[in-house]
C-alpha atoms as a PDB file:
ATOM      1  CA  UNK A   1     190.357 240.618-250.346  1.00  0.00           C
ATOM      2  CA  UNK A   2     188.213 242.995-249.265  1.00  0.00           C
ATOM      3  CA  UNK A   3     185.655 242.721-252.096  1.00  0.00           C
ATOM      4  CA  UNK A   4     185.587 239.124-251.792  1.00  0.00           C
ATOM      5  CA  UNK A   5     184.672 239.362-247.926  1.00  0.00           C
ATOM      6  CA  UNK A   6     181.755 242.261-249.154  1.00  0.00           C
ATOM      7  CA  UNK A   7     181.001 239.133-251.898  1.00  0.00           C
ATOM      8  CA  UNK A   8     181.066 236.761-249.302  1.00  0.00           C
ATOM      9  CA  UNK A   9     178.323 238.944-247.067  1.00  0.00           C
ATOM     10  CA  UNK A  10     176.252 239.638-249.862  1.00  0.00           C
ATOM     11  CA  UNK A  11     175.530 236.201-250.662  1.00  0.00           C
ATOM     12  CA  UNK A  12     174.661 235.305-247.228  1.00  0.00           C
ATOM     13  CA  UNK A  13     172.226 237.788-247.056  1.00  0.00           C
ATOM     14  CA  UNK A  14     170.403 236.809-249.981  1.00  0.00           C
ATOM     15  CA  UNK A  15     170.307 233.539-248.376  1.00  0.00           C
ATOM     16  CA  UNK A  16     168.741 234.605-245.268  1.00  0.00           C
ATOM     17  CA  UNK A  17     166.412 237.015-247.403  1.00  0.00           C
ATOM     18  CA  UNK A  18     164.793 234.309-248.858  1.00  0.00           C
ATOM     19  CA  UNK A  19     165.371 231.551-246.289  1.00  0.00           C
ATOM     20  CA  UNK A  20     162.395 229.777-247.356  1.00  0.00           C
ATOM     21  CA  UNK A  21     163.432 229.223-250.883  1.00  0.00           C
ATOM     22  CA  UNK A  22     167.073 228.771-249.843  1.00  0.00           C
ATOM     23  CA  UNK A  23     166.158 226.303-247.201  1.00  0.00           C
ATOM     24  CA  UNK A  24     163.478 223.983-249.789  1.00  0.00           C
ATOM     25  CA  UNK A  25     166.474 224.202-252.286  1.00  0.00           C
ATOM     26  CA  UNK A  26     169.006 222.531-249.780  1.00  0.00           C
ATOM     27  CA  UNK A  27     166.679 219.446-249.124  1.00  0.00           C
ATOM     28  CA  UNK A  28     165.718 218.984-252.467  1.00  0.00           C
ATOM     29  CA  UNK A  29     169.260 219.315-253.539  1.00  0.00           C
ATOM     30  CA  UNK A  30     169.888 216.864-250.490  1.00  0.00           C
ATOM     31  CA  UNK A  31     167.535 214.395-252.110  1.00  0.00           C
ATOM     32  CA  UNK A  32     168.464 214.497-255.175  1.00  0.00           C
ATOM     33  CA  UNK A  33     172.230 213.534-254.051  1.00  0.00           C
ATOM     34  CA  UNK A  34     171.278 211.201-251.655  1.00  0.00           C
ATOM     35  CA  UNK A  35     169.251 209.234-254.400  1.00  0.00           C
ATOM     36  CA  UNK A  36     172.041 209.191-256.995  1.00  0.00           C
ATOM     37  CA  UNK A  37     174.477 208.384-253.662  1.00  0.00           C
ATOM     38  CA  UNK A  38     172.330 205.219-253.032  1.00  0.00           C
ATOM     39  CA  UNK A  39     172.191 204.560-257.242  1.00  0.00           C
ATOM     40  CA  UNK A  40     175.844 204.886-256.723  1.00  0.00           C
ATOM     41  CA  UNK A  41     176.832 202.658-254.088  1.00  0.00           C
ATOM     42  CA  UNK A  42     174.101 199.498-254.750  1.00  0.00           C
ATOM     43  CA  UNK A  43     176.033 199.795-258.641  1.00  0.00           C
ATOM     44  CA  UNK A  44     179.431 199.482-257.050  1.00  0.00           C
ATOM     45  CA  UNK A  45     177.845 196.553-254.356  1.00  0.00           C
ATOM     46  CA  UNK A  46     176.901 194.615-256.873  1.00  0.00           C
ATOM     47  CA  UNK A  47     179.545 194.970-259.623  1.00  0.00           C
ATOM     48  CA  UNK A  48     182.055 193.962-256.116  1.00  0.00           C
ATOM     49  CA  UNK A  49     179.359 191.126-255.833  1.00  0.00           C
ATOM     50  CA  UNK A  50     179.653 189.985-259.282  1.00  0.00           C
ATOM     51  CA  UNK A  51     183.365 190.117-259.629  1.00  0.00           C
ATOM     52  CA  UNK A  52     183.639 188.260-256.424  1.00  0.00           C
ATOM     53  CA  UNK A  53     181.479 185.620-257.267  1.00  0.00           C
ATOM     54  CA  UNK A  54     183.390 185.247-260.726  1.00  0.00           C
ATOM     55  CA  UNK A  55     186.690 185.458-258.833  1.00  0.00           C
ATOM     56  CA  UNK A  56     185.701 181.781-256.138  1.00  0.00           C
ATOM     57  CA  UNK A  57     183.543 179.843-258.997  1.00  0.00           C
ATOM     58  CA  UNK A  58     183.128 176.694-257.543  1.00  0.00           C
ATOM     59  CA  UNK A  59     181.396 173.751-259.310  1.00  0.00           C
ATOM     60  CA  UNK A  60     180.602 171.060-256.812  1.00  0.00           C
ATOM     61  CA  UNK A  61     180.161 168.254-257.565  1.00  0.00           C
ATOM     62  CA  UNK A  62     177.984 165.215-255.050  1.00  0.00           C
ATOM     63  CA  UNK A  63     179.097 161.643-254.472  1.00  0.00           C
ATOM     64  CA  UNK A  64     177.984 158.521-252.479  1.00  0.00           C
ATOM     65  CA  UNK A  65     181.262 157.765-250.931  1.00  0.00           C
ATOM     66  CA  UNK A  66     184.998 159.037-250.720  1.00  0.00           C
ATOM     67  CA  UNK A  67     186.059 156.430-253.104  1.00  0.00           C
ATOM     68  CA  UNK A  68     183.842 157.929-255.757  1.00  0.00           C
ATOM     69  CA  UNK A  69     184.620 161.315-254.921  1.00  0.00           C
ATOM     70  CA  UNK A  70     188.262 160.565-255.251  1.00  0.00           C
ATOM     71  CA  UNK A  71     187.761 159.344-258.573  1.00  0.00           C
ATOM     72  CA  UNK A  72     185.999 162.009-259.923  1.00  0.00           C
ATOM     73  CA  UNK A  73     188.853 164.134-258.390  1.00  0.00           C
ATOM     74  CA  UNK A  74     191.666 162.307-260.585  1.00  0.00           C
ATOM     75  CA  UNK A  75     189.365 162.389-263.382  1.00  0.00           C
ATOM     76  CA  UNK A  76     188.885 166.295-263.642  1.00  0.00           C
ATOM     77  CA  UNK A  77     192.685 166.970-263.162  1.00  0.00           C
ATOM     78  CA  UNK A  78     192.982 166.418-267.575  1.00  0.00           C
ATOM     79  CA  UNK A  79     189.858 169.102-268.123  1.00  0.00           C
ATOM     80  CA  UNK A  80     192.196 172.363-268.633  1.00  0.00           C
ATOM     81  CA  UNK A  81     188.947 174.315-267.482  1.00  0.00           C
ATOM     82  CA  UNK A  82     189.952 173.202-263.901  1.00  0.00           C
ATOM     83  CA  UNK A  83     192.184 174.880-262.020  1.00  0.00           C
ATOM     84  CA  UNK A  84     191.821 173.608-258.929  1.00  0.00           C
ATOM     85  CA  UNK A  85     190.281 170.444-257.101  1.00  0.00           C
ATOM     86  CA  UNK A  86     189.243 169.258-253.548  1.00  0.00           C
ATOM     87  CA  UNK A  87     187.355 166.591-251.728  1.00  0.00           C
ATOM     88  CA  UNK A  88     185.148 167.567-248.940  1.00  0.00           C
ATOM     89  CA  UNK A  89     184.082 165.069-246.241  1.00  0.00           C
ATOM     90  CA  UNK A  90     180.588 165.690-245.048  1.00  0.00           C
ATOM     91  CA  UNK A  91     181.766 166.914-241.168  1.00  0.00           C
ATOM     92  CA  UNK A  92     183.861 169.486-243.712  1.00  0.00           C
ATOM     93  CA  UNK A  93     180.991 170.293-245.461  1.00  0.00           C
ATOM     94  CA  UNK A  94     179.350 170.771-242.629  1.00  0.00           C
ATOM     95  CA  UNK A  95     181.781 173.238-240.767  1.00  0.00           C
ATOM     96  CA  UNK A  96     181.859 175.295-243.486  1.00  0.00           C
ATOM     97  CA  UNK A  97     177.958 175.495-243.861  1.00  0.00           C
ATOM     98  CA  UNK A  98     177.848 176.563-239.987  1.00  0.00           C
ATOM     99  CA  UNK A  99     180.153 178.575-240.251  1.00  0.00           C
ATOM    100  CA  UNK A 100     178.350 180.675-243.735  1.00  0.00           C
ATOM    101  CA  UNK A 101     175.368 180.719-241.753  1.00  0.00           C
ATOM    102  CA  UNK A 102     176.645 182.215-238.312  1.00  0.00           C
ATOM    103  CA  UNK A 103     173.244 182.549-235.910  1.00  0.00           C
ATOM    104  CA  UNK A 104     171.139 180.841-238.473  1.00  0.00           C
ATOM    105  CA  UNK A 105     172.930 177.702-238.480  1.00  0.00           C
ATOM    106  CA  UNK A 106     170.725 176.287-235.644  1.00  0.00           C
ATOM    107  CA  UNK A 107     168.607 175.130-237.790  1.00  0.00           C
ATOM    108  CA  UNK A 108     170.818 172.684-239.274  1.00  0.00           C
ATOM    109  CA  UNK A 109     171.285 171.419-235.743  1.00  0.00           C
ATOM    110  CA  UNK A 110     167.547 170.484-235.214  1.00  0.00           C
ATOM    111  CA  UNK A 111     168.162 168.364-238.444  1.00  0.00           C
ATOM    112  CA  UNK A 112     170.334 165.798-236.310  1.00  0.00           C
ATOM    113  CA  UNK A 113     172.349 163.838-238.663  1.00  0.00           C
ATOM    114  CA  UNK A 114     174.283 165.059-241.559  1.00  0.00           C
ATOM    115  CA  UNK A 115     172.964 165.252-244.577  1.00  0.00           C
ATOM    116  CA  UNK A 116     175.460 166.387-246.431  1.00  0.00           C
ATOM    117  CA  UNK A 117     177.390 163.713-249.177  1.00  0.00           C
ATOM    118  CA  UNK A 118     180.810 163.861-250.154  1.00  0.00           C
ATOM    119  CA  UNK A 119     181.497 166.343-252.506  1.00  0.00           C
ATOM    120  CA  UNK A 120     184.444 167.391-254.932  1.00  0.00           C
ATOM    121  CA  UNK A 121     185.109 171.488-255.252  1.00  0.00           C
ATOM    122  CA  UNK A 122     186.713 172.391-258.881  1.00  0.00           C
ATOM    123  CA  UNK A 123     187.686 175.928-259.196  1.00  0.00           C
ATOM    124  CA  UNK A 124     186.923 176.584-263.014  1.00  0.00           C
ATOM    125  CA  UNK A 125     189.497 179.815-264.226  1.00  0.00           C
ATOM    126  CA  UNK A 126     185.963 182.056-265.455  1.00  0.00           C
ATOM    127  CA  UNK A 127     182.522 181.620-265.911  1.00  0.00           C
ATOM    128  CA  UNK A 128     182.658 181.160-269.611  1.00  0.00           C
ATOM    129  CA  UNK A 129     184.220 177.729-269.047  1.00  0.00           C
ATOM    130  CA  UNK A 130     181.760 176.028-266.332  1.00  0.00           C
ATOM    131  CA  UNK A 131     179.175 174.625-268.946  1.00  0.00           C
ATOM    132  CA  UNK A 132     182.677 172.166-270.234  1.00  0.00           C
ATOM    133  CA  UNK A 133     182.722 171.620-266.629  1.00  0.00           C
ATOM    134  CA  UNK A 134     179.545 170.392-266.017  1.00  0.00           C
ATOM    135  CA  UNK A 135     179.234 168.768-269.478  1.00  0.00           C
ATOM    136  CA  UNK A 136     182.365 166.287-268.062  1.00  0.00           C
ATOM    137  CA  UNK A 137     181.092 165.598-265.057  1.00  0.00           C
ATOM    138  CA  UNK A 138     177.363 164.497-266.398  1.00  0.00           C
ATOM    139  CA  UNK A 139     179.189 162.471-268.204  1.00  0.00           C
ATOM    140  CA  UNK A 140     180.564 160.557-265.098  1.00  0.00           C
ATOM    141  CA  UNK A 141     178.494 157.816-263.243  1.00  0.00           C
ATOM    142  CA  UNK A 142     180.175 158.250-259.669  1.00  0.00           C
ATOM    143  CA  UNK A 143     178.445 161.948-259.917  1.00  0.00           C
ATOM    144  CA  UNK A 144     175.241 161.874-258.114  1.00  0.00           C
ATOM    145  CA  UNK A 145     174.474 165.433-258.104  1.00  0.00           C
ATOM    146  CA  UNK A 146     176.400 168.783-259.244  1.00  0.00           C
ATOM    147  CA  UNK A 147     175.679 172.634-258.223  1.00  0.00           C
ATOM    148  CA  UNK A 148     177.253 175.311-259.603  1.00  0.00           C
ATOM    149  CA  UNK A 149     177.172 179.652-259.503  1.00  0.00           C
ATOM    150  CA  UNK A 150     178.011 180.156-263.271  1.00  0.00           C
ATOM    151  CA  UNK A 151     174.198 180.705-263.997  1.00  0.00           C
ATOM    152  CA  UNK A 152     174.821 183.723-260.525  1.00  0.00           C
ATOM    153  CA  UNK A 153     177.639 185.143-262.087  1.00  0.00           C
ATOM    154  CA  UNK A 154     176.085 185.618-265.672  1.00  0.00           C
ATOM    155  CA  UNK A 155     173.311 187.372-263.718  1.00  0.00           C
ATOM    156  CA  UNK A 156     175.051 189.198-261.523  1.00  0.00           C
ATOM    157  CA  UNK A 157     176.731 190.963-264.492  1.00  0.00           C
ATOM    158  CA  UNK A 158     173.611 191.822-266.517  1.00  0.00           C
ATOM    159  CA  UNK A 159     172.389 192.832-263.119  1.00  0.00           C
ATOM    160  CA  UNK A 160     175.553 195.709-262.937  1.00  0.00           C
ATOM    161  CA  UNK A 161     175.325 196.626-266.347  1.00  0.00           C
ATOM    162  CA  UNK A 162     171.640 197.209-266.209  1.00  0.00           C
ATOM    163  CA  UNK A 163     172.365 199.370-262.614  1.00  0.00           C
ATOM    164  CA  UNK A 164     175.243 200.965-264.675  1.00  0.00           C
ATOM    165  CA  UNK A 165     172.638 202.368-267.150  1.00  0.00           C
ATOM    166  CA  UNK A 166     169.970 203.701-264.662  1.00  0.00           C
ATOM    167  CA  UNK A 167     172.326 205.208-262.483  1.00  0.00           C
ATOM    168  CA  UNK A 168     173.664 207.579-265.467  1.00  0.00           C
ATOM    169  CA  UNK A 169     169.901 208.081-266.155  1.00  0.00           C
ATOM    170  CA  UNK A 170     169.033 209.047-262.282  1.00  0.00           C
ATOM    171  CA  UNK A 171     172.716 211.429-262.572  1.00  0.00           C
ATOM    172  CA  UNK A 172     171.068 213.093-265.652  1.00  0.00           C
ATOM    173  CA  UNK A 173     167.447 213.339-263.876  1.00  0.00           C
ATOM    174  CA  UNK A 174     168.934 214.501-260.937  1.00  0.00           C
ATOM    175  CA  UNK A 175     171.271 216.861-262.316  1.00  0.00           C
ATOM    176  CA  UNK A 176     168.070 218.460-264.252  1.00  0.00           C
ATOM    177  CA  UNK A 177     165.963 219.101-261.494  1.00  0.00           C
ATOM    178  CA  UNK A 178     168.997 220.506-259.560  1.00  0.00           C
ATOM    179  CA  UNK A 179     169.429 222.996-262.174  1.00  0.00           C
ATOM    180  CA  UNK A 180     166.012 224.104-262.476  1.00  0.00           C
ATOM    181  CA  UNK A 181     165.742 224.217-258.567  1.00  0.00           C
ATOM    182  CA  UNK A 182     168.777 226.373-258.934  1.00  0.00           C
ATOM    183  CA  UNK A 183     167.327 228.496-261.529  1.00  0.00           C
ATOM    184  CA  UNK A 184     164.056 229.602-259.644  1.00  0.00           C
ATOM    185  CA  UNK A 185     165.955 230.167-256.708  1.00  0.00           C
ATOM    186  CA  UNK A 186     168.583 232.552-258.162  1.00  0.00           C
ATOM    187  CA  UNK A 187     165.627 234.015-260.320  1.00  0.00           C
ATOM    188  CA  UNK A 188     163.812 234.596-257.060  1.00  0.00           C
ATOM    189  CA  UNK A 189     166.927 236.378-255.272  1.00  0.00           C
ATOM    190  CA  UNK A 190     168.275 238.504-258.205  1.00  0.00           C
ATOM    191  CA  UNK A 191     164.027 239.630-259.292  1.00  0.00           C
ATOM    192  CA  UNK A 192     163.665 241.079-255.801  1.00  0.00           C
ATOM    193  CA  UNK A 193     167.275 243.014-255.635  1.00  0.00           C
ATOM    194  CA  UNK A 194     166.586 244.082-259.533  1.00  0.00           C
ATOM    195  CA  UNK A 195     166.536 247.698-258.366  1.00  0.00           C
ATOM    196  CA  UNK A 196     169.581 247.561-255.844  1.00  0.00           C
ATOM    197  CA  UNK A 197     171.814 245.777-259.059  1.00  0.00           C
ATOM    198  CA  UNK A 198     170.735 248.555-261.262  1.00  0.00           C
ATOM    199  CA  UNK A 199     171.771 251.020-258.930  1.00  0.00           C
ATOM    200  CA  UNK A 200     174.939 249.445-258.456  1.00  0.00           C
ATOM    201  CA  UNK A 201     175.709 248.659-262.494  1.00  0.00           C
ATOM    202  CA  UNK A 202     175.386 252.958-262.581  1.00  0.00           C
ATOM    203  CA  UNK A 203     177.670 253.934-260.168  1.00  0.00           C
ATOM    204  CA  UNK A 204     180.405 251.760-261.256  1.00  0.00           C
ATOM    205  CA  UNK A 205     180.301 248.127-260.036  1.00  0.00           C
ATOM    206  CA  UNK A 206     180.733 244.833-262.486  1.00  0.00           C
ATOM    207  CA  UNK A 207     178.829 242.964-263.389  1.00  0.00           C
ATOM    208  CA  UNK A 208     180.961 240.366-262.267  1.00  0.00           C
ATOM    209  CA  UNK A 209     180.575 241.821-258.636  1.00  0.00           C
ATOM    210  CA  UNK A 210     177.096 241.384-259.254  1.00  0.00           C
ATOM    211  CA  UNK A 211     176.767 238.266-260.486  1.00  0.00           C
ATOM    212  CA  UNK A 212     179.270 236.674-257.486  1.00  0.00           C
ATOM    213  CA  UNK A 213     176.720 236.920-254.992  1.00  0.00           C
ATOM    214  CA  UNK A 214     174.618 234.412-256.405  1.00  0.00           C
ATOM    215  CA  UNK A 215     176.889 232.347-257.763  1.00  0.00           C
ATOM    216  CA  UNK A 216     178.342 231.760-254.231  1.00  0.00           C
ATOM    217  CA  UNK A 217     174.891 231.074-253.152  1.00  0.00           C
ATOM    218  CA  UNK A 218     174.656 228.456-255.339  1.00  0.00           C
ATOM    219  CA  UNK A 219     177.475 227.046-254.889  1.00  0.00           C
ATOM    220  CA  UNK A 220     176.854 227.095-251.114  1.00  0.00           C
ATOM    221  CA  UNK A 221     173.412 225.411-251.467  1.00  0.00           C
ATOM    222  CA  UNK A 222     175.029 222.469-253.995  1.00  0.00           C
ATOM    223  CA  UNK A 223     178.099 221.507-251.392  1.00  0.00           C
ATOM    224  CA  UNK A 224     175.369 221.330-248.421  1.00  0.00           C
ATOM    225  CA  UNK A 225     172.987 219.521-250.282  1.00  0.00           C
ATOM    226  CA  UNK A 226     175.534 216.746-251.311  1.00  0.00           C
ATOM    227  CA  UNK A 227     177.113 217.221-247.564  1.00  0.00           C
ATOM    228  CA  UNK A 228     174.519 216.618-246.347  1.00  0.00           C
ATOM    229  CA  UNK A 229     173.687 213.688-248.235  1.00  0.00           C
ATOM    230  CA  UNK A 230     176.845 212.125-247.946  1.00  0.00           C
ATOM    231  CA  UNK A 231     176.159 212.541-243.975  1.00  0.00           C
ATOM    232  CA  UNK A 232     173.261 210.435-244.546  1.00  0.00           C
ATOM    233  CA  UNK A 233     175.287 207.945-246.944  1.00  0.00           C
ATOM    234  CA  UNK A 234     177.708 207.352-244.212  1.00  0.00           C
ATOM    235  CA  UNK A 235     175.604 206.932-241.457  1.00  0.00           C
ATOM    236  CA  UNK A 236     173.069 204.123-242.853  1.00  0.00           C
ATOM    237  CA  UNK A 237     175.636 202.478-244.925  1.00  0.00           C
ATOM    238  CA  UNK A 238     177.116 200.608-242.456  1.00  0.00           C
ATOM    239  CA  UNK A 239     173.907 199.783-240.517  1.00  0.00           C
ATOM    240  CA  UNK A 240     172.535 198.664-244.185  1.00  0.00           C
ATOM    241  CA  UNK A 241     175.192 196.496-244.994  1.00  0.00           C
ATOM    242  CA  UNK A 242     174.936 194.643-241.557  1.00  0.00           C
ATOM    243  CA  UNK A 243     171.226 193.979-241.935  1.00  0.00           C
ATOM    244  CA  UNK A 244     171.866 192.549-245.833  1.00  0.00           C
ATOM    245  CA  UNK A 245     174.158 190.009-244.114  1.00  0.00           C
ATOM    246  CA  UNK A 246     171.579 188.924-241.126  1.00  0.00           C
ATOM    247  CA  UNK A 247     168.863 188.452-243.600  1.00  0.00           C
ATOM    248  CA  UNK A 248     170.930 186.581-246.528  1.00  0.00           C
ATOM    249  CA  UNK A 249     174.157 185.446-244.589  1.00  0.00           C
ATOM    250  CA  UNK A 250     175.494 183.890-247.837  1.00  0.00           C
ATOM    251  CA  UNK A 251     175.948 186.805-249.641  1.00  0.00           C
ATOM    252  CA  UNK A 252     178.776 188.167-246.901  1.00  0.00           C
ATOM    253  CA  UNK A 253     178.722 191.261-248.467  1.00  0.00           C
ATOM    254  CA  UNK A 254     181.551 193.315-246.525  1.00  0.00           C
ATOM    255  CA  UNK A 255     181.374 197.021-246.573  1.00  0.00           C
ATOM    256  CA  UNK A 256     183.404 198.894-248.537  1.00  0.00           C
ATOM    257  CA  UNK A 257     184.633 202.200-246.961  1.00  0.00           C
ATOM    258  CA  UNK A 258     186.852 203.244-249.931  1.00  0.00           C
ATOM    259  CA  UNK A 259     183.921 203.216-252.575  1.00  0.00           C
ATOM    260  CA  UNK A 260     182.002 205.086-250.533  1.00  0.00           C
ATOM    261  CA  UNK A 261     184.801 207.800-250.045  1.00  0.00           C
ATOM    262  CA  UNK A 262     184.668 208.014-253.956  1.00  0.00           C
ATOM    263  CA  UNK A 263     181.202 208.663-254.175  1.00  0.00           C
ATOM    264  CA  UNK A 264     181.403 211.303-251.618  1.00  0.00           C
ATOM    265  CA  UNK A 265     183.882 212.973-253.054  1.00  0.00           C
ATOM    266  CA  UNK A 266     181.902 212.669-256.060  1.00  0.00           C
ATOM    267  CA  UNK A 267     179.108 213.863-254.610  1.00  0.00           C
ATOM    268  CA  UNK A 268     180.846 216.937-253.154  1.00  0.00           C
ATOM    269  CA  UNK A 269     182.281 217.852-256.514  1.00  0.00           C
ATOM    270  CA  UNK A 270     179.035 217.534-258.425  1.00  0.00           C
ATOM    271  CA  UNK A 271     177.330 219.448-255.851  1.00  0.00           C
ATOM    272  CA  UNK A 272     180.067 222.121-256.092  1.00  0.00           C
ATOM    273  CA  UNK A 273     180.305 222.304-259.749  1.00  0.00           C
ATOM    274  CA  UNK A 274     176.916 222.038-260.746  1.00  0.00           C
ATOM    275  CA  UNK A 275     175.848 224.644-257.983  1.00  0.00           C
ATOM    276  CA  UNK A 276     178.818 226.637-259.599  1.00  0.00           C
ATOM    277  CA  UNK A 277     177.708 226.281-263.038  1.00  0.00           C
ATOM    278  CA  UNK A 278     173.707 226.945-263.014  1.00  0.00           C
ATOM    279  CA  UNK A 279     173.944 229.792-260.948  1.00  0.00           C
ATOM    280  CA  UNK A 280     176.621 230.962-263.026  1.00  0.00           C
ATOM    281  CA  UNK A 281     173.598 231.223-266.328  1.00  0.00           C
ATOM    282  CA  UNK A 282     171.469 231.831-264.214  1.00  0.00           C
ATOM    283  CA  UNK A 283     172.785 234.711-262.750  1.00  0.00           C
ATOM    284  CA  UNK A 284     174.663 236.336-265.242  1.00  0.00           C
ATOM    285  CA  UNK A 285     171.405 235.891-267.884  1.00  0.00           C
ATOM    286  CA  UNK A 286     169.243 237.727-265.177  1.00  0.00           C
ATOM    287  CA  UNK A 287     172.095 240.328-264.129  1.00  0.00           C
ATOM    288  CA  UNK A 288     171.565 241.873-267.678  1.00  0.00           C
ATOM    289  CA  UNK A 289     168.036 241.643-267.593  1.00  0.00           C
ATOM    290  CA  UNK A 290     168.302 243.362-264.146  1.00  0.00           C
ATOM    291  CA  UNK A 291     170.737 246.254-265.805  1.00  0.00           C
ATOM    292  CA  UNK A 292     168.225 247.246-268.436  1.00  0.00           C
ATOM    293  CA  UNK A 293     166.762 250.564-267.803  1.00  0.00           C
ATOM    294  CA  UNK A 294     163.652 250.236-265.664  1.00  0.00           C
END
């Protein structure tokens, strides 16, 4: 216990010897994780965005009057692609469009009457299936008009597998500079104590004593670079989500707390291990360079 406490006191020392270097580590290190945070949580936004979207695919289809709509209705309930079906009145339509909108929806008021036509919602099972969908239904005179998200959804998912792919690039870029920010700053610390680890290799320490300075330092600088970070993450996540959903209301993106706590705690462990690990090399490479004769 007692040499862990004199381990503990050695590596804040080097720390406050070189405060400079120690303190241009911690914000890099802190910008590093806060970019691959952000990578992070916009991939998990939109893959939530994508699945949702998927999840309430709607193909709508427009009519001139109820009676049409209704037929259209009885006529999709043989298409096995449907799952579900539902006629919406105009004042329906409506309602719900004020209600997507929120503050916006004013200007839908200045329009004075309703523009809106009767419409017919078919839930199709996945996306694959919408183009048999919409194939029926062109086929159908009482169909004035038809809308549909399949065309979103098959975007949204390139658009998550392409974030998927620079996000593990940013990781590896990140986690590169990290460990050559950690190398020059362990280099830096262990070069001007060369003398003082010699001295202690004679008379008897380790060398793991004198490499578990460093390493600590290291691993301090990683878990308050992605603490700090993760501070950051959490306090303009919410705020960021909020404005998303003033500017484009019909997203209704809704913020999710629990992904976030998983790429904290991701964040915390990468900064932990990888401060852990370089300084590790580092250290011990430059801890037998230091015990060379002089």
């Amino acid at each position: 216990m007692g040499t862990f406490r004199y381990v503990v006191r050695d590596a804040f020392r080097i720390t406050g010897r070189h405060w400079g270097v120690s303190l241009l580590t911690l914000l890099t290190a802190t910008a590093l994780f806060l970019l691959v945070g952000c990578s992070a949580v916009f991939s998990l936004s939109v893959r939530s965005l994508a699945r949702r979207v998927e999840s309430d695919l709607v193909v709508q289809a427009f009519c001139a009057s109820e009676a049409d709509a209704a037929a259209v209705s009885e006529r999709m309930s043989s298409v096995p692609a449907v799952v579900s079906r539902q006629v919406v009145s105009p004042d329906e339509g409506l309602a719900r469009l004020k209600e997507k909108l929120g503050a916006q929806s004013q200007a839908i008021a200045m329009a004075g009457a309703n523009p809106l036509p009767w419409a017919v919602e078919l839930r199709v099972a996945r996306a694959g299936l919408v183009p048999d969908v919409v194939r029926s239904l062109s086929q159908m005179s009482e169909v004035t008009d038809f809308i549909y998200a399949g065309g979103l959804a098959d975007r949204l998912s390139r658009l998550s597998y392409m974030t998927t792919r620079v996000g593990v690039a940013i990781v590896a870029l990140a986690s590169l500079i990290c460990a050559l920010v950690f190398y020059n700053t362990v280099r830096i610390a262990i070069d001007s104590r060369r003398r003082e680890i010699a001295a202690m290799l004679l008379v008897g320490a380790t060398r793991t004593y004198a490499v578990a300075p460093f390493v600590i330092q290291g691993m301090m600088l990683g878990v308050g670079g992605s603490l700090l970070a993760s501070g950051a993450l959490f306090a303009g996540y919410g705020s960021a989500v909020a404005d998303i959903n003033e500017v484009l209301p019909f997203l209704g993106l809704v913020p999710d707390y629990s992904g976030l706590r998983s790429v904290v705690l991701l964040l915390v462990s990468g900064g932990l291990a990888l401060g852990w690990l370089c300084s590790l090399l580092v250290a011990d490479r430059f801890v037998r360079r230091a015990a060379k004769p002089l």
